[in-house]
C-alpha atoms as a PDB file:
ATOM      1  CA  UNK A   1      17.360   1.761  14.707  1.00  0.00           C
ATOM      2  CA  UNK A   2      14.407   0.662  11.836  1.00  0.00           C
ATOM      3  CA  UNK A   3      12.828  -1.000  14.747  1.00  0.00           C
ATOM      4  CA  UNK A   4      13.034   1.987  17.727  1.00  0.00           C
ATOM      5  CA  UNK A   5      11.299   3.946  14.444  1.00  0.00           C
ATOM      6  CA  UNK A   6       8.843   1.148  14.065  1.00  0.00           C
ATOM      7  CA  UNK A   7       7.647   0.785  17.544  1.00  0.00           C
ATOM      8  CA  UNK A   8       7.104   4.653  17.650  1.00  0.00           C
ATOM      9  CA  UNK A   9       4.960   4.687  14.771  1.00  0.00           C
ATOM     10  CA  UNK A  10       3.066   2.072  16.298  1.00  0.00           C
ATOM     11  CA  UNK A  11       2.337   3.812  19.609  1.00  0.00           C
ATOM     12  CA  UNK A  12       1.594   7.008  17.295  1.00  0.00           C
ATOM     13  CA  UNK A  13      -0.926   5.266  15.195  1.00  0.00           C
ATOM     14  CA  UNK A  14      -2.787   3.575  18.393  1.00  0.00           C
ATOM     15  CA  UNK A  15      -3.005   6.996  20.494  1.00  0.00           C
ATOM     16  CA  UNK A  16      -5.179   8.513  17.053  1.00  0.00           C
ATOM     17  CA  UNK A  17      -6.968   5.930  16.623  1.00  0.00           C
ATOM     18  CA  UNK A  18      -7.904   5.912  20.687  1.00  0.00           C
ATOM     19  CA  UNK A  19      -8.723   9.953  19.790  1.00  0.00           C
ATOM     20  CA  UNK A  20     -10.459   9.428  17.163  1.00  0.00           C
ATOM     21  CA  UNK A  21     -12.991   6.488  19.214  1.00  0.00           C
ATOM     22  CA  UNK A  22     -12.849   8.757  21.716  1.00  0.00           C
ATOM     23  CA  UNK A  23     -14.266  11.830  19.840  1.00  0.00           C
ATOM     24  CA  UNK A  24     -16.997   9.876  17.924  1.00  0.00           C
ATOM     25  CA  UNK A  25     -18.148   8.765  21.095  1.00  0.00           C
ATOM     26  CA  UNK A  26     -18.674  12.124  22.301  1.00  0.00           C
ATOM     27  CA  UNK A  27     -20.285  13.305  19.361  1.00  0.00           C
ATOM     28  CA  UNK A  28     -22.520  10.035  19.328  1.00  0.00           C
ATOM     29  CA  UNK A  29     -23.595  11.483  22.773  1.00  0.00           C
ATOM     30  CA  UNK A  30     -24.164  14.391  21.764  1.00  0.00           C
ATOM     31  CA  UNK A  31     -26.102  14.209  18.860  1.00  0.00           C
ATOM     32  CA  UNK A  32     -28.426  11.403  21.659  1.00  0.00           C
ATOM     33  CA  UNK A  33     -28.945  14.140  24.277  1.00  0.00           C
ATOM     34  CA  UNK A  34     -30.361  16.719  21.479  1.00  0.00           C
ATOM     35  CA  UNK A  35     -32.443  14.345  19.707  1.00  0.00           C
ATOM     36  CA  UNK A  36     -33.834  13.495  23.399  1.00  0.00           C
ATOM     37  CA  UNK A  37     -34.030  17.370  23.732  1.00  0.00           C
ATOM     38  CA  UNK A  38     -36.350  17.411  20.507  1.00  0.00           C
ATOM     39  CA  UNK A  39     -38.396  14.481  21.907  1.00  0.00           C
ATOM     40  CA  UNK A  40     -38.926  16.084  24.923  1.00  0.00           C
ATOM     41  CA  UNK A  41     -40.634  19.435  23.168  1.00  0.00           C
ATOM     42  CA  UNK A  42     -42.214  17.691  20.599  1.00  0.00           C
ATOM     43  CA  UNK A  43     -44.058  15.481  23.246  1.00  0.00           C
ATOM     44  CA  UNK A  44     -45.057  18.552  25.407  1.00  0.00           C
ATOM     45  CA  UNK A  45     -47.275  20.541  22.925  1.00  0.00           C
ATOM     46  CA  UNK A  46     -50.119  19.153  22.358  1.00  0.00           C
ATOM     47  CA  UNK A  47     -51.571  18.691  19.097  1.00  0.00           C
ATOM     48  CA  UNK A  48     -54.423  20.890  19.110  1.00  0.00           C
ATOM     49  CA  UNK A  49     -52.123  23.610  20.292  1.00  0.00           C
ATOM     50  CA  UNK A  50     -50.989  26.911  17.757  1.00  0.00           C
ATOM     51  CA  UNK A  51     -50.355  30.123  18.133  1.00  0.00           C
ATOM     52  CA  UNK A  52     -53.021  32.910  18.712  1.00  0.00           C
ATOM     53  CA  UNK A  53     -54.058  35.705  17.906  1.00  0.00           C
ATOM     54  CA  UNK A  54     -54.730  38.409  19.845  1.00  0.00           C
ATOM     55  CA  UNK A  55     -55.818  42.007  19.137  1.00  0.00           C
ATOM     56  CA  UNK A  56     -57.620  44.718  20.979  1.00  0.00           C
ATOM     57  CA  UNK A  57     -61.604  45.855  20.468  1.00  0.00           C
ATOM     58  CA  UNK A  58     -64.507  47.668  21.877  1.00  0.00           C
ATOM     59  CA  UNK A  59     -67.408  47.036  23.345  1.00  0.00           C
ATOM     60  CA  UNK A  60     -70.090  48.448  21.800  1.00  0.00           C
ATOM     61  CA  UNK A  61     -73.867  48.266  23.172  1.00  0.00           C
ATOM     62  CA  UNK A  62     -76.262  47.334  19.899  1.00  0.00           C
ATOM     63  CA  UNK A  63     -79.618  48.925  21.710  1.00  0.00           C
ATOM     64  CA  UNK A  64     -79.499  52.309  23.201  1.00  0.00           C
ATOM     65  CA  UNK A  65     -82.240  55.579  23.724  1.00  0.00           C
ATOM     66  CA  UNK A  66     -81.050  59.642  24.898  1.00  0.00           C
ATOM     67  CA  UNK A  67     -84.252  59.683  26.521  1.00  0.00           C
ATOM     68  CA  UNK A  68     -85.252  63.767  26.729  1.00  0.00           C
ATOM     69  CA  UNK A  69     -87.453  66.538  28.130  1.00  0.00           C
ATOM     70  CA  UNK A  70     -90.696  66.985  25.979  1.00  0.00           C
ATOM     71  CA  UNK A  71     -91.625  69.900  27.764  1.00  0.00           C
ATOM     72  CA  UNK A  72     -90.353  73.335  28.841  1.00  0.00           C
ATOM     73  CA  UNK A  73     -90.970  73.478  32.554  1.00  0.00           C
ATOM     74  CA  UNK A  74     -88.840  72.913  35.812  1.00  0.00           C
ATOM     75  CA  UNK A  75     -87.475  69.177  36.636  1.00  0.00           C
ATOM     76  CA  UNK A  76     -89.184  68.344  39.748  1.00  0.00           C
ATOM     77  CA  UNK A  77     -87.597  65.420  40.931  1.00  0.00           C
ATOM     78  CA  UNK A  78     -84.871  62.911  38.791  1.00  0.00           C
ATOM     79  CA  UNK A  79     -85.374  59.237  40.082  1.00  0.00           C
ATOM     80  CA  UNK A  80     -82.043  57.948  38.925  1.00  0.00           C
ATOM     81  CA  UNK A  81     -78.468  57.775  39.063  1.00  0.00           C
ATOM     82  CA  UNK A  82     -75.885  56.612  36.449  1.00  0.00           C
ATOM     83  CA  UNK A  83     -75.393  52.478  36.998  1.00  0.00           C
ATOM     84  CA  UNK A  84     -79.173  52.186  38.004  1.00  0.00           C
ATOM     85  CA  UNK A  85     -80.784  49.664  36.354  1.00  0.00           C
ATOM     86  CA  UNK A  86     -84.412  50.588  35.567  1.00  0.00           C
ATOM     87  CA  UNK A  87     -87.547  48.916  34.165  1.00  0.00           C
ATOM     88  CA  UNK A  88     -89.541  49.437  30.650  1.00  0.00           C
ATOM     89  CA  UNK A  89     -91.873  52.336  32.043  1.00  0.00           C
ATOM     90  CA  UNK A  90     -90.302  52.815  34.964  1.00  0.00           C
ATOM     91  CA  UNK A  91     -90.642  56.826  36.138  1.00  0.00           C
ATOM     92  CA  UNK A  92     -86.712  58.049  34.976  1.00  0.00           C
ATOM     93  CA  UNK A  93     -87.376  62.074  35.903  1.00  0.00           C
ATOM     94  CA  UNK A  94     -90.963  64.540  36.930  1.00  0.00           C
ATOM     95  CA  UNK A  95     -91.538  68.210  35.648  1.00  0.00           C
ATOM     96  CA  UNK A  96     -93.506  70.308  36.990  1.00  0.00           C
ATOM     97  CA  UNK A  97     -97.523  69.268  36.306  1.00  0.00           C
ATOM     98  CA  UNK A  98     -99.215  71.874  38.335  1.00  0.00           C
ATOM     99  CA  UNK A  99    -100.190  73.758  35.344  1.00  0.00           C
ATOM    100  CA  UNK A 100    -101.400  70.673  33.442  1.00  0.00           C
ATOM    101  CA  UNK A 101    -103.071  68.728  36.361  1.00  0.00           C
ATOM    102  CA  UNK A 102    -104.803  71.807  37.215  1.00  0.00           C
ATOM    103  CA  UNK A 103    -106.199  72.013  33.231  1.00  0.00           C
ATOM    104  CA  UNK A 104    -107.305  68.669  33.676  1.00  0.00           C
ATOM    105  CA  UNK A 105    -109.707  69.153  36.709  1.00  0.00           C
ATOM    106  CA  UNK A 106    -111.098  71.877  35.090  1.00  0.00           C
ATOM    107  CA  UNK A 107    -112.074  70.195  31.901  1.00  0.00           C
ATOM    108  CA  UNK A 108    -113.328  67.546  34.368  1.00  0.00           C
ATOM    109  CA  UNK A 109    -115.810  69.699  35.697  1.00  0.00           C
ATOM    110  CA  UNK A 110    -116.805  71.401  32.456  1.00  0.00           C
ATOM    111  CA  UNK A 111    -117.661  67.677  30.835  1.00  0.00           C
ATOM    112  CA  UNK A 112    -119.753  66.765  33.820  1.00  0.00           C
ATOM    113  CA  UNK A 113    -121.939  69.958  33.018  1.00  0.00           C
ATOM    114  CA  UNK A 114    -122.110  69.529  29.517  1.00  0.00           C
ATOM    115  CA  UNK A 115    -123.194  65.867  30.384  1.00  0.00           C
ATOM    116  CA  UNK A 116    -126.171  67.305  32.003  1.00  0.00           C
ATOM    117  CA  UNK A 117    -126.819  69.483  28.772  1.00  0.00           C
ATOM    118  CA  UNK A 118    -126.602  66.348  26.897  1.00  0.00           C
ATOM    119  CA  UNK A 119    -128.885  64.572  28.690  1.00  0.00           C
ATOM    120  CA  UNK A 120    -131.591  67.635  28.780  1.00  0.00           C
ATOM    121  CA  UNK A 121    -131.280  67.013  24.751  1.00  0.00           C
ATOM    122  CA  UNK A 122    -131.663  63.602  24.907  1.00  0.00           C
ATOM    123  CA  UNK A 123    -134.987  64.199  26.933  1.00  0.00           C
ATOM    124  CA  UNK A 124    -135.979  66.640  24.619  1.00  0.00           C
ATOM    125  CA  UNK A 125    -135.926  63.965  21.707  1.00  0.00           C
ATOM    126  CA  UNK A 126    -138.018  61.647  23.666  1.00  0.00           C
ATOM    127  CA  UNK A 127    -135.429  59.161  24.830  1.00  0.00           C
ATOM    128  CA  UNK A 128    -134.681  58.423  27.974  1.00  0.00           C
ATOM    129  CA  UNK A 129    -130.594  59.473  28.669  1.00  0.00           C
ATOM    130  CA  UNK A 130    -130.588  57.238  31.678  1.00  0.00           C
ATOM    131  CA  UNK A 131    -130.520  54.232  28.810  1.00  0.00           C
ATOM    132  CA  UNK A 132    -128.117  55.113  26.784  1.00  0.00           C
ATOM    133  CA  UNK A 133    -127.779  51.599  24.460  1.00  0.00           C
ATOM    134  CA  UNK A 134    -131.613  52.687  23.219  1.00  0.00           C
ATOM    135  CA  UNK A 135    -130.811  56.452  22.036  1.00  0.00           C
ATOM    136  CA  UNK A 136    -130.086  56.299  18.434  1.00  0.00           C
ATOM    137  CA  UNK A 137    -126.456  57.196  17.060  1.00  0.00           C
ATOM    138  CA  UNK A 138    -127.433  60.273  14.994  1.00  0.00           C
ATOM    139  CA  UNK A 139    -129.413  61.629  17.641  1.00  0.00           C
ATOM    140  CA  UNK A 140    -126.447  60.977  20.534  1.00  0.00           C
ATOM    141  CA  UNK A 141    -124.139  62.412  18.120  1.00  0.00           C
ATOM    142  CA  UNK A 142    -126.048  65.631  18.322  1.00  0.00           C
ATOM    143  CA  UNK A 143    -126.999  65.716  21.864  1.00  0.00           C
ATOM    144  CA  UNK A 144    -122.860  65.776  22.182  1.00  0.00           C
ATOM    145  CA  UNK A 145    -123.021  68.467  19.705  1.00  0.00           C
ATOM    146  CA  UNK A 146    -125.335  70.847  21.035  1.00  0.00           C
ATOM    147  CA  UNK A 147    -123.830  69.937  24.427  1.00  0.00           C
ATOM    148  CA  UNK A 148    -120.716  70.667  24.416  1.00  0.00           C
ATOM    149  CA  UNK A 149    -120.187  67.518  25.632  1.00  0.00           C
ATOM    150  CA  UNK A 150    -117.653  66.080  22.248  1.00  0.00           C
ATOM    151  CA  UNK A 151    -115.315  69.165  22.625  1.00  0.00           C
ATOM    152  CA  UNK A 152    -114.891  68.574  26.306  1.00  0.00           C
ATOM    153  CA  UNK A 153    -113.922  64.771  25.379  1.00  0.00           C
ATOM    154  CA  UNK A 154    -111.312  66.308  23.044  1.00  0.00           C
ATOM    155  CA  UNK A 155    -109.872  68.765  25.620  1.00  0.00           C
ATOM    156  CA  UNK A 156    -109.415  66.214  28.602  1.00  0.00           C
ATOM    157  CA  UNK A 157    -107.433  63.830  26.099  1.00  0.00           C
ATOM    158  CA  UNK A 158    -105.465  66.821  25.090  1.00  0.00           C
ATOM    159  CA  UNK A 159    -104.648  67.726  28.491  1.00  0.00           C
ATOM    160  CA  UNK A 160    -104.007  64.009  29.186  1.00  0.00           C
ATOM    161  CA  UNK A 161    -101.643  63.852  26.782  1.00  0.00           C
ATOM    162  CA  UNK A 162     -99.758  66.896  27.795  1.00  0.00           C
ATOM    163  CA  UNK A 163     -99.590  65.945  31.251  1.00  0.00           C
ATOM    164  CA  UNK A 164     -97.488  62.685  30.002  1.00  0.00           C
ATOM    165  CA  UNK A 165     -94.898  65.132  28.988  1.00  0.00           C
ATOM    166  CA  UNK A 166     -94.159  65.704  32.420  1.00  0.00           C
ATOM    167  CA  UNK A 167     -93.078  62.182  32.811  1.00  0.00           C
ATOM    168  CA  UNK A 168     -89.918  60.615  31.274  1.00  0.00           C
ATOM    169  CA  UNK A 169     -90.087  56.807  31.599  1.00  0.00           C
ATOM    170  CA  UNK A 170     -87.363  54.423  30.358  1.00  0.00           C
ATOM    171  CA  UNK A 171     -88.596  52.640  27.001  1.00  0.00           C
ATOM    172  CA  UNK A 172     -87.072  49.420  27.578  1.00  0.00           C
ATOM    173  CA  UNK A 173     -85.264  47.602  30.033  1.00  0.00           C
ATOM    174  CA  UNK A 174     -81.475  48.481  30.747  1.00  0.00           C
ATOM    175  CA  UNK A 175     -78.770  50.503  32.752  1.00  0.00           C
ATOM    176  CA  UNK A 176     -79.457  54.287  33.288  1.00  0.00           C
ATOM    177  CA  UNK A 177     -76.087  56.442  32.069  1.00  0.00           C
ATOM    178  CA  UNK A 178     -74.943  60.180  31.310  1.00  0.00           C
ATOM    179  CA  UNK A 179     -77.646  61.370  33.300  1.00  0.00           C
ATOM    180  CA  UNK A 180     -77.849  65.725  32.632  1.00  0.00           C
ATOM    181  CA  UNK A 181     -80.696  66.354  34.511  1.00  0.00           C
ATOM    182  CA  UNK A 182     -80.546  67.835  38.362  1.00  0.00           C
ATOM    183  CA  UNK A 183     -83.881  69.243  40.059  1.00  0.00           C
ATOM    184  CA  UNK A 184     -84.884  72.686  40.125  1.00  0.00           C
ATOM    185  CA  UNK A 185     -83.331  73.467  36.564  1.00  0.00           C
ATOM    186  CA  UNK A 186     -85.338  74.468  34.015  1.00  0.00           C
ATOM    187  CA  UNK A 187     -85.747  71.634  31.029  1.00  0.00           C
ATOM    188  CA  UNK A 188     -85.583  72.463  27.449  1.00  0.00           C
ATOM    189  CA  UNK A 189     -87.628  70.475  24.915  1.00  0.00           C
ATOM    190  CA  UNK A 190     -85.472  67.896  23.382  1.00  0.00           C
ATOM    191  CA  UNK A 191     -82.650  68.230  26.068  1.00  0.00           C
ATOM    192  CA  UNK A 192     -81.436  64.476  26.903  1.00  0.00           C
ATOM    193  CA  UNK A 193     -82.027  63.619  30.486  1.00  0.00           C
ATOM    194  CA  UNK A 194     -80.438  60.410  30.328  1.00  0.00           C
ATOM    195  CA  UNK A 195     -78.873  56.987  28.159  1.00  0.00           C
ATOM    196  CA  UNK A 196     -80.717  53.726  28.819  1.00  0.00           C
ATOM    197  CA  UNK A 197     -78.352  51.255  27.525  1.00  0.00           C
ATOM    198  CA  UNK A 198     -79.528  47.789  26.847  1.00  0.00           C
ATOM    199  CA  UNK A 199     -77.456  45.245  28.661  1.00  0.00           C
ATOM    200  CA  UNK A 200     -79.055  42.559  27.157  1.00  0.00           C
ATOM    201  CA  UNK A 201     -77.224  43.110  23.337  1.00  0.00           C
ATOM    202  CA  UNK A 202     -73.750  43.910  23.073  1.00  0.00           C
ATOM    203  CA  UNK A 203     -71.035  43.755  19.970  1.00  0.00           C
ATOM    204  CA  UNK A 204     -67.044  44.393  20.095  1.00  0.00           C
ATOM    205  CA  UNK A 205     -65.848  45.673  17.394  1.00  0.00           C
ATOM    206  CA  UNK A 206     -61.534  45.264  16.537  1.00  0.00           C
ATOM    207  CA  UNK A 207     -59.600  45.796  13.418  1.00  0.00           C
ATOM    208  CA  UNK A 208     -58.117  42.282  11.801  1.00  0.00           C
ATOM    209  CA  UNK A 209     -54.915  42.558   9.494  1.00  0.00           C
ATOM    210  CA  UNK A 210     -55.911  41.470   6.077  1.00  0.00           C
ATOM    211  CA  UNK A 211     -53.608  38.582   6.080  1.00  0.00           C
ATOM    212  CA  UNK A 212     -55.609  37.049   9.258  1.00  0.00           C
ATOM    213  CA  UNK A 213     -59.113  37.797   7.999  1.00  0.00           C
ATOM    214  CA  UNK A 214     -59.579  33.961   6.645  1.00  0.00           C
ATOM    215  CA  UNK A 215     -59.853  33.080  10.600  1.00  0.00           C
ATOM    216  CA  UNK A 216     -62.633  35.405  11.294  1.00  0.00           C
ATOM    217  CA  UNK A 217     -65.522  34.040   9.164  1.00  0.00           C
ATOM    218  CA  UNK A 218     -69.198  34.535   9.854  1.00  0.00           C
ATOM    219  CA  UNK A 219     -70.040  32.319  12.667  1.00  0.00           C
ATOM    220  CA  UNK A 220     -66.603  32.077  13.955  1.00  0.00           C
ATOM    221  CA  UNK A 221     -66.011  31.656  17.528  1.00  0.00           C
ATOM    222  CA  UNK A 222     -63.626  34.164  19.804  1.00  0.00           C
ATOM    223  CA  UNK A 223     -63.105  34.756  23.368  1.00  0.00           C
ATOM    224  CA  UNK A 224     -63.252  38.334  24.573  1.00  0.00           C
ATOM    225  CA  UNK A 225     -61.357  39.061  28.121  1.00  0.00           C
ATOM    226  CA  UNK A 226     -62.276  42.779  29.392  1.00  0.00           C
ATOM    227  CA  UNK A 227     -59.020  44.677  30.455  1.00  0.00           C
ATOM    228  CA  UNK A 228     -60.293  45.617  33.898  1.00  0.00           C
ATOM    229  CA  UNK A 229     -60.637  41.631  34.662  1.00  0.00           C
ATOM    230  CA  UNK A 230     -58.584  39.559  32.349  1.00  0.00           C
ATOM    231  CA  UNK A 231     -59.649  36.120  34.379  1.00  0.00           C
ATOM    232  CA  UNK A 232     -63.219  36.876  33.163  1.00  0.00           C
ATOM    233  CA  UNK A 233     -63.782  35.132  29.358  1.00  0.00           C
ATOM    234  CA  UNK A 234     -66.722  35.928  27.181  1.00  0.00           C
ATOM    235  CA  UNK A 235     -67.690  34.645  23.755  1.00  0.00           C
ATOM    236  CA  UNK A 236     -68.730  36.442  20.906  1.00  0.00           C
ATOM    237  CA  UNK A 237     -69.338  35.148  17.262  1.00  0.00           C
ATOM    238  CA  UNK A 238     -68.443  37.145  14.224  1.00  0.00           C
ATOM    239  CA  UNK A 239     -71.411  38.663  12.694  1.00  0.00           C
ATOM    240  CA  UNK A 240     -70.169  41.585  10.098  1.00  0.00           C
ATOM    241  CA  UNK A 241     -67.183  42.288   8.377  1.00  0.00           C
ATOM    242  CA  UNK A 242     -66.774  45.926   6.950  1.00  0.00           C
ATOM    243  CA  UNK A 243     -65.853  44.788   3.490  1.00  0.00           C
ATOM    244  CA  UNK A 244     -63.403  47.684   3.401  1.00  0.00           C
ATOM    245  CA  UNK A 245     -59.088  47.367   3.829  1.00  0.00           C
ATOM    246  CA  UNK A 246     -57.899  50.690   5.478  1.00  0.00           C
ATOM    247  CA  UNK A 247     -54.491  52.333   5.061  1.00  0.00           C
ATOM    248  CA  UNK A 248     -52.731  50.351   7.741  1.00  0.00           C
ATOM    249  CA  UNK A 249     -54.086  46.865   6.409  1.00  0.00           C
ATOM    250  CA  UNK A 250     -56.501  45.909   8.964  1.00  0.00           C
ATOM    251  CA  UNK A 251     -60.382  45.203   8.347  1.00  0.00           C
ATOM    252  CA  UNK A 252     -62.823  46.214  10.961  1.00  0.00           C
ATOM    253  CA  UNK A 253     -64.871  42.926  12.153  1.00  0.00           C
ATOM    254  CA  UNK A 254     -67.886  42.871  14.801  1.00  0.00           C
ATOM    255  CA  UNK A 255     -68.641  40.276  17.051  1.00  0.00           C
ATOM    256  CA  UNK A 256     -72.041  39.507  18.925  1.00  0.00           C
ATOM    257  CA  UNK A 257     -71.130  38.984  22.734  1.00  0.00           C
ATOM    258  CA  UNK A 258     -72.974  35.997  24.379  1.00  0.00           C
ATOM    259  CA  UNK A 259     -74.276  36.594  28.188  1.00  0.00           C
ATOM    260  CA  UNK A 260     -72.801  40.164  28.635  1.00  0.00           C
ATOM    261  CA  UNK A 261     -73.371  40.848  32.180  1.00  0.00           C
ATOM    262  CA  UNK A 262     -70.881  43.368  33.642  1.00  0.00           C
ATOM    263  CA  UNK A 263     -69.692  44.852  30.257  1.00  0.00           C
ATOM    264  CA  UNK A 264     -69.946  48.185  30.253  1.00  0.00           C
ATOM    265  CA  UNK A 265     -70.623  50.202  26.305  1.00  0.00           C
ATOM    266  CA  UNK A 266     -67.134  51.538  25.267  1.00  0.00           C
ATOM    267  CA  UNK A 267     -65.227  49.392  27.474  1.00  0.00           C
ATOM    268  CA  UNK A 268     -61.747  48.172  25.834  1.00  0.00           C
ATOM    269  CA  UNK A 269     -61.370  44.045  25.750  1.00  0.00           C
ATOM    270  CA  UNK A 270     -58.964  41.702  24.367  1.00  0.00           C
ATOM    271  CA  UNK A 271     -60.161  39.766  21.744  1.00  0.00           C
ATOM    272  CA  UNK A 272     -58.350  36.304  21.236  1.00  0.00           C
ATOM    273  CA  UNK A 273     -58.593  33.970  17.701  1.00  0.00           C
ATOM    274  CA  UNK A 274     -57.810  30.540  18.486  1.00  0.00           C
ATOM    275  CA  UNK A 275     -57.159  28.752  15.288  1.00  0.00           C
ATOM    276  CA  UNK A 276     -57.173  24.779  15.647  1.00  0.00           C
ATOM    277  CA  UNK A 277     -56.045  22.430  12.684  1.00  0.00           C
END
């Protein structure tokens, strides 16, 4: 009887321990696949690799004119349409110079008579008006005088000058936008005709939460993707910070664009931080 008892104990004592192998083993395999799991992540990111930041801006164009009407007098003809892109001096929109042409001529004619009158006084002083270089400056000055000849001067250049404001010519280089004006209407003096937007100087501005400002120094290098084309990648570098926190916690940062052909002024971008250790 002790020994049937003995030999069960036996058998009992060799099945646990065969469990208990048995178990460890698994766990032992276990405790392999993660750590090859771990191994396998950890070797997959690289190590200039972290998380970015991204946030949402504007583009905002630095350089920009309302060009407008000087004059009160019916638009003749407007040269351009929104999206043109138009020259420093280029002709942008004509009034009607009838009335100012017209004024011109006829101070034209009246300075070539008093040119005769200044010549007859010029004669009269005993110099000869064909030679010009040998009259004396006091007695030129008079011969214009007496002439008529210095008031005509003044007129043409007035009428000159008021002819210009029948022209409206683009003071710089850029892209023509929110153009008012339509021919045949009847322009008002300072009524915009256009925008001439520099395309040449561009910013985005985007609010930063506080907490990230330390990656947004001066000088700090972004990427800006537009929303209409996410594939296309500009860079801008940080060039003001608004030294101001507002109620939500964000800071408002602006960011010179490099090489922005094809974005438009007010046109929403994502703006991406990339922060490498």
């Amino acid at each position: 009887m002790n020994r049937i008892l003995i030999i069960t104990a036996g058998v009992l004592l060799l099945a646990g321990c065969g469990q208990t192998a048995s178990q460890q083993a698994e766990d032992n395999t276990q405790a392999d696949s993660a750590a090859i799991s771990q191994q396998s992540v950890t070797d997959s990111v690289e190590p200039q690799q972290v998380l970015d930041i991204q946030t949402m801006g504007r583009v905002v164009a630095t350089r920009y004119a309302d060009v407008k009407f000087e004059a009160a007098l019916p638009v003749s003809h407007v040269m351009v349409h929104n999206g043109d892109h138009v020259r420093q001096g280029q002709l942008l929109a004509q009034l009607d110079g009838y009335r100012q042409e017209n004024a011109i001529e006829q101070i034209q004619r009246e300075m070539e008579q008093a040119r005769l009158k200044m010549h007859e006084v010029i004669v009269d002083q005993g110099y000869d008006p064909e030679q010009m270089g040998s009259v004396p400056d006091n007695v030129r000055h008079i011969a214009e005088v007496k002439s008529g000849y210095q008031l005509a001067q003044s007129k043409l250049a007035s009428a000159r000058h008021e002819l210009t404001t029948t022209r409206v010519t683009a003071p710089f280089d850029g892209i023509v936008a929110n153009v008012t004006a339509r021919a045949g209407q009847l322009s008002q003096v300072g009524e915009v005709v256009c925008r001439i937007i520099s395309n040449q100087q561009m910013n985005v501005e985007f609010p930063v939460m506080e907490t990230d400002l330390q990656r947004y120094a001066k000088g700090t290098t972004i990427q800006v993707c537009p929303v209409a084309n996410a594939d296309k990648v500009y860079e801008a570098s940080v060039v003001e910070i608004n030294p101001i926190v507002s109620d939500q916690g964000t800071v408002d940062v602006r960011a010179a664009i490099s090489h922005p052909d094809g974005l438009f002024d007010g046109m929403h971008v994502t703006v991406i931080s990339i922060n490498k250790e």
